[in-house]
Protein backbone atom coordinates (compact mmCIF):
# COMPACT_ATOMS: atom_id res chain seq x y z
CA UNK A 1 25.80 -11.67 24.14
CA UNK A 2 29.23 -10.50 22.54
CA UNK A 3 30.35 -9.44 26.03
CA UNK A 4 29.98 -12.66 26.93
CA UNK A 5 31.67 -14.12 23.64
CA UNK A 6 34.67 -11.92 24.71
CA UNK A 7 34.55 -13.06 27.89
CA UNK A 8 34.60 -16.85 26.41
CA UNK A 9 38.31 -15.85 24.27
CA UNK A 10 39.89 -14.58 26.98
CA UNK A 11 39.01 -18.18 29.00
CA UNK A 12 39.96 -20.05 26.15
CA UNK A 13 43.93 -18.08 26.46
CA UNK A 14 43.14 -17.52 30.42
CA UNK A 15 47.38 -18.21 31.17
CA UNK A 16 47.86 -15.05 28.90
CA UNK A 17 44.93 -12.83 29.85
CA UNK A 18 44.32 -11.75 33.36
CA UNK A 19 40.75 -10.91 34.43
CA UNK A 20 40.83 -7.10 34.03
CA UNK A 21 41.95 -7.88 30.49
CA UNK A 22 39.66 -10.17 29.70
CA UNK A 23 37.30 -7.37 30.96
CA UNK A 24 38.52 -5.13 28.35
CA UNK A 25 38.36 -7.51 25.39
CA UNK A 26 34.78 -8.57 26.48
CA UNK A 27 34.09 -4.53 26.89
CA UNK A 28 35.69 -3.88 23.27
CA UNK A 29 33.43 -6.82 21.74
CA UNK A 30 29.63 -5.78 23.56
CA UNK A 31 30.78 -1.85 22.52
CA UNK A 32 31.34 -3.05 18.67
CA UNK A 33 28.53 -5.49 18.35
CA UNK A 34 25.92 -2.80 19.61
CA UNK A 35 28.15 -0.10 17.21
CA UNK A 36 27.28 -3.05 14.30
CA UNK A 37 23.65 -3.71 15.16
CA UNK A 38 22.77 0.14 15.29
CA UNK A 39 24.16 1.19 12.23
CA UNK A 40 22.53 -2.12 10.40
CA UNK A 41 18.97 -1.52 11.46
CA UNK A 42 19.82 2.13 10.47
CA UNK A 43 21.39 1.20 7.22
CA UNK A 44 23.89 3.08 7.64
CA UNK A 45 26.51 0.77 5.99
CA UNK A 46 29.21 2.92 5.02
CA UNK A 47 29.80 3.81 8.63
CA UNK A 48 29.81 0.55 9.30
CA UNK A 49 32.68 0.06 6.86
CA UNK A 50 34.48 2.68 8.22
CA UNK A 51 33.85 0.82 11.49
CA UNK A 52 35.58 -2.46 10.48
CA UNK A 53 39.43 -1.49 10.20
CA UNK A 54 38.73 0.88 13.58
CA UNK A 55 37.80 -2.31 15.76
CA UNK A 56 40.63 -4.15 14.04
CA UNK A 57 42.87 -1.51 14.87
CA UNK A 58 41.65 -0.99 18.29
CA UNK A 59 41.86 -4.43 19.02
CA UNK A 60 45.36 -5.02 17.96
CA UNK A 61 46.98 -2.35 20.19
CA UNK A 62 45.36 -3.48 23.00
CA UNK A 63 46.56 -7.00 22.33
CA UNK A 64 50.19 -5.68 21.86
CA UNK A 65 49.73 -3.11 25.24
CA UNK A 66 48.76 -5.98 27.12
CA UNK A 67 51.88 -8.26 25.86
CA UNK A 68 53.99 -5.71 27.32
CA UNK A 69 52.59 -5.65 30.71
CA UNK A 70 51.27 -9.41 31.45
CA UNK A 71 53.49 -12.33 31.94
CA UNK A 72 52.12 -15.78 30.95
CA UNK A 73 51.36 -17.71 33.96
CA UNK A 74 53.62 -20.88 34.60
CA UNK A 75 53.53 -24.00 36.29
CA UNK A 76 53.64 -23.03 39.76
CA UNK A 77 51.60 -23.59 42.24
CA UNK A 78 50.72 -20.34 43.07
CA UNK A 79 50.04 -19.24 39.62
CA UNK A 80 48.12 -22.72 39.35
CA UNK A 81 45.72 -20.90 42.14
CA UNK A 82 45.24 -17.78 39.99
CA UNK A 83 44.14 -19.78 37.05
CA UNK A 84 41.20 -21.42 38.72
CA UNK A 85 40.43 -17.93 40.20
CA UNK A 86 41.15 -16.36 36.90
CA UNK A 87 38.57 -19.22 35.77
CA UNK A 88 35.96 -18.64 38.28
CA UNK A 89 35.72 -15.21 38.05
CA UNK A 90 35.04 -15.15 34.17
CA UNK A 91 32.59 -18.36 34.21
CA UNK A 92 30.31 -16.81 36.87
CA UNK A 93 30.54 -13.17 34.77
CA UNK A 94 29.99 -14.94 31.31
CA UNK A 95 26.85 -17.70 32.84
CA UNK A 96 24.71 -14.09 33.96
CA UNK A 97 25.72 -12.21 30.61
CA UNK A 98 23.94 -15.26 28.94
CA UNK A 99 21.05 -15.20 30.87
CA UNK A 100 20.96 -11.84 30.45
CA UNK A 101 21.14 -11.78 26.06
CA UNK A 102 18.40 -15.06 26.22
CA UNK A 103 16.09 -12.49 27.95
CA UNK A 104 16.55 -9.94 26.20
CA UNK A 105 16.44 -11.86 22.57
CA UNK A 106 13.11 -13.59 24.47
CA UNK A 107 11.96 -9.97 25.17
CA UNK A 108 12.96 -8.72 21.94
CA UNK A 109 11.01 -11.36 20.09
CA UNK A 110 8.07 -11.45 21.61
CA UNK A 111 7.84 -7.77 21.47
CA UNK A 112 8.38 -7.35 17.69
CA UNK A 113 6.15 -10.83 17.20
CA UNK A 114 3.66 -9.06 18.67
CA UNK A 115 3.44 -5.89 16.42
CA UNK A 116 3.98 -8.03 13.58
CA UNK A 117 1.20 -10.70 13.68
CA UNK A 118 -0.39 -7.59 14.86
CA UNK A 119 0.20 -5.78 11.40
CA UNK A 120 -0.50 -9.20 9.45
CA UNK A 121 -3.85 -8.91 11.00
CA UNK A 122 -5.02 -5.77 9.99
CA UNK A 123 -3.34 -6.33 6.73
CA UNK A 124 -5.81 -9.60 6.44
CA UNK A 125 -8.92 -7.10 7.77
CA UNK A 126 -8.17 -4.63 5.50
CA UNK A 127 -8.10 -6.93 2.58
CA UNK A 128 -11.61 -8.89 3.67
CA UNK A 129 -12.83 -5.24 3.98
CA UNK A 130 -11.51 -4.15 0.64
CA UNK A 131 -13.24 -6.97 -0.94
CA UNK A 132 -16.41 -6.17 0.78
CA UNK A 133 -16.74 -2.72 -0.07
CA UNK A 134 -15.74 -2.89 -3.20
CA UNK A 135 -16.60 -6.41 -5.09
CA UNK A 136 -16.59 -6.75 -8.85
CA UNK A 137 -19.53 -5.55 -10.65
CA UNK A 138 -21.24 -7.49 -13.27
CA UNK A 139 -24.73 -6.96 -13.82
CA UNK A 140 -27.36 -6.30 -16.56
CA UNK A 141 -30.07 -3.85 -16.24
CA UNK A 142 -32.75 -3.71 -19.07
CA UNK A 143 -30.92 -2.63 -22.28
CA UNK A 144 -27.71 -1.81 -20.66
CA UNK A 145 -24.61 -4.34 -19.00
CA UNK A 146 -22.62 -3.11 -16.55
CA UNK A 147 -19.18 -4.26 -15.65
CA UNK A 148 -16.52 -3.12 -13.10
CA UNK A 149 -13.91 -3.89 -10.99
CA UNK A 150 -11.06 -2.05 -9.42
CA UNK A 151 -7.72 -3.28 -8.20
CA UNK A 152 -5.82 -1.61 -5.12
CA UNK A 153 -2.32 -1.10 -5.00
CA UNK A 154 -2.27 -2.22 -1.56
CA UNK A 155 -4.38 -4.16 0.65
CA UNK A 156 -6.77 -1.56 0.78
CA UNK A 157 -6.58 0.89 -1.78
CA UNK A 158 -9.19 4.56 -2.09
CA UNK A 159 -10.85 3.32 -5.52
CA UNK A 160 -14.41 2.73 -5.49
CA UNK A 161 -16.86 1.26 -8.00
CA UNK A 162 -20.62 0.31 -7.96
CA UNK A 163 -23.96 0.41 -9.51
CA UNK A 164 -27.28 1.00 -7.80
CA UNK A 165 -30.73 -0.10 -9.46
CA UNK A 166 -34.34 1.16 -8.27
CA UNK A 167 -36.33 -0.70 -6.10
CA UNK A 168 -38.78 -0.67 -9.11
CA UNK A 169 -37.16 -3.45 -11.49
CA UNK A 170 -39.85 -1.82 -14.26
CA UNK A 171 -38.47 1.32 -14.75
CA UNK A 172 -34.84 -0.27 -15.05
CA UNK A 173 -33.72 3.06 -13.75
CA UNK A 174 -29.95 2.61 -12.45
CA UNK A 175 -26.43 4.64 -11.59
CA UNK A 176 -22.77 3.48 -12.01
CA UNK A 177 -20.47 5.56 -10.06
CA UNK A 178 -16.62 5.25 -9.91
CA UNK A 179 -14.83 7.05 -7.05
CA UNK A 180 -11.51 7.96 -6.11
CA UNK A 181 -10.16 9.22 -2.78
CA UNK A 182 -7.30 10.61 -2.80
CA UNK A 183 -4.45 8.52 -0.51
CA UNK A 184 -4.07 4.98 0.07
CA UNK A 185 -4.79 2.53 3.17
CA UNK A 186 -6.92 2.73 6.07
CA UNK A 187 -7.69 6.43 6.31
CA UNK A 188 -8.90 6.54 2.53
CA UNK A 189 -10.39 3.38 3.07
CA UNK A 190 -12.64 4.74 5.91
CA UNK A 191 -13.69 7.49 3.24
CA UNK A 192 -14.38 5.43 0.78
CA UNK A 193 -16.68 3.60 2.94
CA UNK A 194 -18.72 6.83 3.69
CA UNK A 195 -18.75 7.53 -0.11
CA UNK A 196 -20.48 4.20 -0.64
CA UNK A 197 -22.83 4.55 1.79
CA UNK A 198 -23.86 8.13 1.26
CA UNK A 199 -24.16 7.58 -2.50
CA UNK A 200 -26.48 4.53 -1.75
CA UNK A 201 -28.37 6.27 0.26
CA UNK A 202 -29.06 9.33 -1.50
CA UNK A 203 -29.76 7.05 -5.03
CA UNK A 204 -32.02 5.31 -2.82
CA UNK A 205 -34.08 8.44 -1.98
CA UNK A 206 -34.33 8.94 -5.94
CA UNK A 207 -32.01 12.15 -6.29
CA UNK A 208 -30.82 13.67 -9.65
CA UNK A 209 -27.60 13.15 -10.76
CA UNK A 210 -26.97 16.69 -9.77
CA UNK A 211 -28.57 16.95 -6.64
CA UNK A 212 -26.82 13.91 -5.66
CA UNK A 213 -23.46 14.77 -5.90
CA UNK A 214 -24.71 18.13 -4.30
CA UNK A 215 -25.70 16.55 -1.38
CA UNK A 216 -22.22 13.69 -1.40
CA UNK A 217 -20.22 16.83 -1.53
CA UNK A 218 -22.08 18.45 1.67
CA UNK A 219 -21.41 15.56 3.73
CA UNK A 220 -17.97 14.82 2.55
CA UNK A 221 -17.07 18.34 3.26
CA UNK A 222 -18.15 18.19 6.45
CA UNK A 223 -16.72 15.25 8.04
CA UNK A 224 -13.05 14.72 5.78
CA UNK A 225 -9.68 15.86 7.02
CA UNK A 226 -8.60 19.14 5.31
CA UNK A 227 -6.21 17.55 2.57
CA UNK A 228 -8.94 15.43 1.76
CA UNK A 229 -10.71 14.72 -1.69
CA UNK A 230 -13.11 12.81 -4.23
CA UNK A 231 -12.83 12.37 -7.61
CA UNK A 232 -16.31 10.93 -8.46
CA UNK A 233 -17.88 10.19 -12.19
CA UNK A 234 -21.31 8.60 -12.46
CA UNK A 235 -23.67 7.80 -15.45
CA UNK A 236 -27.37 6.81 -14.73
CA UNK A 237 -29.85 5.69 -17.32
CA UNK A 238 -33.42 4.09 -17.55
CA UNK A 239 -34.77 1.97 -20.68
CA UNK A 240 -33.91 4.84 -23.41
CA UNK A 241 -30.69 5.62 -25.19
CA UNK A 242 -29.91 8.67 -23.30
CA UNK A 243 -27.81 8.44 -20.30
CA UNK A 244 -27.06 11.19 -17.17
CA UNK A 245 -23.75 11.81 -16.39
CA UNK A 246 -21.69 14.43 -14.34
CA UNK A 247 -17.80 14.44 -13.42
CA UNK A 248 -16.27 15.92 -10.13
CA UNK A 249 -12.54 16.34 -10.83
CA UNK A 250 -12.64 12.96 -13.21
CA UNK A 251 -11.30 11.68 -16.34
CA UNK A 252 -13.56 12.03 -19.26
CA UNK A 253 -16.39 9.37 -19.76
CA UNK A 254 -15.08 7.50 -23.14
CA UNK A 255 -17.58 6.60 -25.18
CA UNK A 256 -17.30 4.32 -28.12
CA UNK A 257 -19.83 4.36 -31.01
CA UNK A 258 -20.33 1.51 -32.97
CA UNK A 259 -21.96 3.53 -35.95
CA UNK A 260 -18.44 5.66 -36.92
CA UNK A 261 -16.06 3.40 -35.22
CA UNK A 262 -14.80 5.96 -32.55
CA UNK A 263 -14.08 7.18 -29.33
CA UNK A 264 -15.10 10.40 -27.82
CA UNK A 265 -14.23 11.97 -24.75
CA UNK A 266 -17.21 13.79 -22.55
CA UNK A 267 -16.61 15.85 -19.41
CA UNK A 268 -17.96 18.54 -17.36
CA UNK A 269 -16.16 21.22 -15.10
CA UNK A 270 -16.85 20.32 -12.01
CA UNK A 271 -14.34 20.61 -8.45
CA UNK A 272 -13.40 17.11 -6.86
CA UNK A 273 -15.96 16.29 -4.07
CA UNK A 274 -15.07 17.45 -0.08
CA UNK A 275 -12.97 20.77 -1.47
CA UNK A 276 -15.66 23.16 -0.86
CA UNK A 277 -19.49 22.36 0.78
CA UNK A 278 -21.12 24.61 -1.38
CA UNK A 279 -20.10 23.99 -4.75
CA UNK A 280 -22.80 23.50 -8.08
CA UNK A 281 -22.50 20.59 -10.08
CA UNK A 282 -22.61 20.28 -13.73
CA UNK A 283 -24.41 17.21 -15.88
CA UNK A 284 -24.61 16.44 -19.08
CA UNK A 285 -26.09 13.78 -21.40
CA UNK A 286 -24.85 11.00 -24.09
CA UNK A 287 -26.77 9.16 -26.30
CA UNK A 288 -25.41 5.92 -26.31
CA UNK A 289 -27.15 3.38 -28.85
CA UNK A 290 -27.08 -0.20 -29.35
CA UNK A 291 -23.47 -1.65 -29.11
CA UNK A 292 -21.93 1.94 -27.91
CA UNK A 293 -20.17 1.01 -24.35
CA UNK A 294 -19.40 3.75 -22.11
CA UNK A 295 -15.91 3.42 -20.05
CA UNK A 296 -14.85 5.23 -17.14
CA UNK A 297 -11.19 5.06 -15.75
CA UNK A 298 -9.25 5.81 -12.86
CA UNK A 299 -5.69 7.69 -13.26
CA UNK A 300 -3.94 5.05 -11.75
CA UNK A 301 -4.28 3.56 -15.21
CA UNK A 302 -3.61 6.67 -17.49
CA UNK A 303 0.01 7.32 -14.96
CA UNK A 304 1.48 4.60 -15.30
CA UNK A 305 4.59 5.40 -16.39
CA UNK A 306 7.86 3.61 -17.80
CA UNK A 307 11.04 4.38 -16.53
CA UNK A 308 11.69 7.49 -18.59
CA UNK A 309 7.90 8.96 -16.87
CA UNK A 310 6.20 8.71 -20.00
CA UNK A 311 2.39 8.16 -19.02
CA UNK A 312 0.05 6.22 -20.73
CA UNK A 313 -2.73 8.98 -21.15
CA UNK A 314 -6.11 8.18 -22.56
CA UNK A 315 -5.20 7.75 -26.50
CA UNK A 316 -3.66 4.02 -25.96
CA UNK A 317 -7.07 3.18 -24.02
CA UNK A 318 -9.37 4.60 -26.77
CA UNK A 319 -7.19 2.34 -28.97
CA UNK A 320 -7.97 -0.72 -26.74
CA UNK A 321 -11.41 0.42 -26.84
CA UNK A 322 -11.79 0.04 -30.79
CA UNK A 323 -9.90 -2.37 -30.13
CA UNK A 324 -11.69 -4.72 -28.20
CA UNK A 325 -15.14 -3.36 -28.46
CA UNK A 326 -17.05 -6.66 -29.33
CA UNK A 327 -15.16 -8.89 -26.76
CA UNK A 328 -16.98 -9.58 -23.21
CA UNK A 329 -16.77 -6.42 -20.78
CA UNK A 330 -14.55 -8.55 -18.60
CA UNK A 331 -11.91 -9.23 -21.07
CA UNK A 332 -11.80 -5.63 -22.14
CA UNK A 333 -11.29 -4.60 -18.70
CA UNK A 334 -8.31 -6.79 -18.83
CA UNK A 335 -7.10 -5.10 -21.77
CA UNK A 336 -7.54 -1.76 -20.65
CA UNK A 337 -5.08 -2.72 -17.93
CA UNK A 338 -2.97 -5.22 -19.78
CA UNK A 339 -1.77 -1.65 -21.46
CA UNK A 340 -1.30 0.31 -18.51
CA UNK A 341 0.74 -2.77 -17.13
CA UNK A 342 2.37 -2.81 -20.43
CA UNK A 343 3.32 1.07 -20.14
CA UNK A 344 4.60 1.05 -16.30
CA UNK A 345 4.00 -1.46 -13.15
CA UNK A 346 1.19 -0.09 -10.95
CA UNK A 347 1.68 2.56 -8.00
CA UNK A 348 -1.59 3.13 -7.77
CA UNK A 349 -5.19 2.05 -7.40
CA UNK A 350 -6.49 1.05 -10.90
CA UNK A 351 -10.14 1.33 -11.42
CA UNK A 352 -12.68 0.19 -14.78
CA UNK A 353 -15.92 1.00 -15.27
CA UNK A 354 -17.48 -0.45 -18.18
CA UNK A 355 -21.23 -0.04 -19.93
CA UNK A 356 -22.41 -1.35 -23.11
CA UNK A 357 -25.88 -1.16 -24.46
CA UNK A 358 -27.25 -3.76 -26.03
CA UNK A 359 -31.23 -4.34 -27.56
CA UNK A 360 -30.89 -8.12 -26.38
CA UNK A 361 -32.55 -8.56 -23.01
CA UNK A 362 -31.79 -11.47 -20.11
């Protein structure tokens, strides 16, 4: 295309430039453009800088070489003759240098149009998927309400929450899990999806809390990539004021009491799930009476960061907890976040978990 644009010039002062000149100011201008667009998709722009006074200078002394060694062309006849040749032989190299730079742009376009709708798609698929696998939870089982919902970072982020209740609506038996996979899009996505499904499954069969994550961790091992992991933190309860829980590489389970007004962290020592398949996992109970809530986070809440790297941490989301403890689950989920968005903007999947127990039944 610039070839051609040189080409154009030396028409436009065709009694000063012969063809083979012409040639060589078309050459200089396809040679620079290409220099240009290469080191502009490479941002490279201080080369490109340097680049400027180079083609300047270049073009200059070949301007002032060819002054010395062309004549203008007068009004003679004969020189009249090697104008329109002059003429012809640029037009039919500049028409095919045209064609050639619509192609190619044509080419160019469709090619890159291509992978780009391409990407928009699976960037629309991995957000219908993401909102599949992982919806917001809000549900009340017997004594207990259950909130959650977890926010990707991308389009598809490795965060997981969900609650499972037994077939048996009597017993009001039921598990809220949050997990995290470590890594973002697809690939973590795919995991994520096994997590769901194996956890469902094996809460379905009626496992412990400890023989579950037993078993989650046998499978994950088995079929994740090396540099793969879980985090994982569940609590499961029934009708009673005791609840189940167990940690794999987690934060703390923060519980709030409504009789002293505080927040307390629980935990367990447990590895992350998929490190090693034969690892022993340890649970532990809280009692969680009427009004307590129970709140699980992810650490893409307790990292955010401001720009000197200070982290949030868990003591400004106990805070919110006292905080907030008698508004609606939803709007303390916002407010758990509201801080972390307060400390830092989010770089990474931020997850809530939320249970409150309550004596007032649906």
């Amino acid at each position: 295309m610039f070839t051609s644009m040189g080409l154009a010039f030396g028409m436009m002062s065709v009694v000063q430039t012969p063809v083979p000149w012409a040639l060589g100011f078309a050459a200089i201008s396809g040679v620079t453009a290409s220099a240009y667009a290469y080191l502009g998709f490479r941002a490279l722009w201080k080369w490109m800088m340097l680049l400027m006074p180079v083609q300047f200078i270049g073009m200059t002394m070949f301007a002032g070489l060819m002054g010395r060694h062309v004549n203008p062309l007068s009004a003679s006849a004969a020189d009249y003759a090697e104008l329109q040749l002059r003429l012809k032989i640029e037009g039919f190299l500049t028409v095919p240098l045209i064609v050639a730079a619509y192609v190619l742009v044509v080419v160019f376009i469709r090619k890159e149009g291509g992978r780009f709708f391409g990407q928009m798609a699976e960037v629309r698929l991995a957000t219908e998927v993401h909102k599949a696998l992982v919806p917001v939870i809000s549900r009340r089982v017997g004594n207990f309400e259950i909130y959650g919902a977890s926010m990707p970072n991308g389009q598809m982020g490795g965060d997981l929450v969900d609650v499972v209740q037994n077939d048996d609506e009597d017993k009001n038996q039921w598990m809220a899990y949050v997990a995290d996979v470590c890594g973002h899009g697809v690939s973590a996505g795919m995991v994520m999806a096994m997590v769901k499904s194996a956890t469902r499954m094996g809460s379905v069969a009626g496992a412990p809390v400890r023989g579950l994550l037993t078993d989650l961790n046998r499978v994950l091992a088995g079929v994740s990539a090396p540099n793969m992991f879980v985090t994982f933190a569940c609590i499961a309860g029934d009708s009673g004021s005791t609840v189940n829980f167990s940690l794999a590489g987690h934060l703390p389970v923060l519980h709030y009491s409504k009789d002293s007004g505080t927040v307390q962290e629980h935990s367990v020592a447990n590895l992350p799930l998929a490190i090693s398949p034969e690892t022993q996992f340890e649970t532990s109970t809280i009692d969680c009476k009427d009004g307590d809530i129970l709140a699980i986070v992810t650490d893409g809440l307790t990292e955010a960061a401001d720009k000197n790297g200070h982290e949030v941490g868990l003591e400004p989301l106990k805070a919110v907890l006292q905080e907030w403890c008698q508004a609606p689950l939803p709007e303390l989920m916002t407010a758990l976040r509201g801080k972390a968005l307060q400390q830092g903007k989010q770089v990474d999947d931020q997850t809530v978990l939320l249970v409150r127990r309550s004596a007032r039944q649906n």
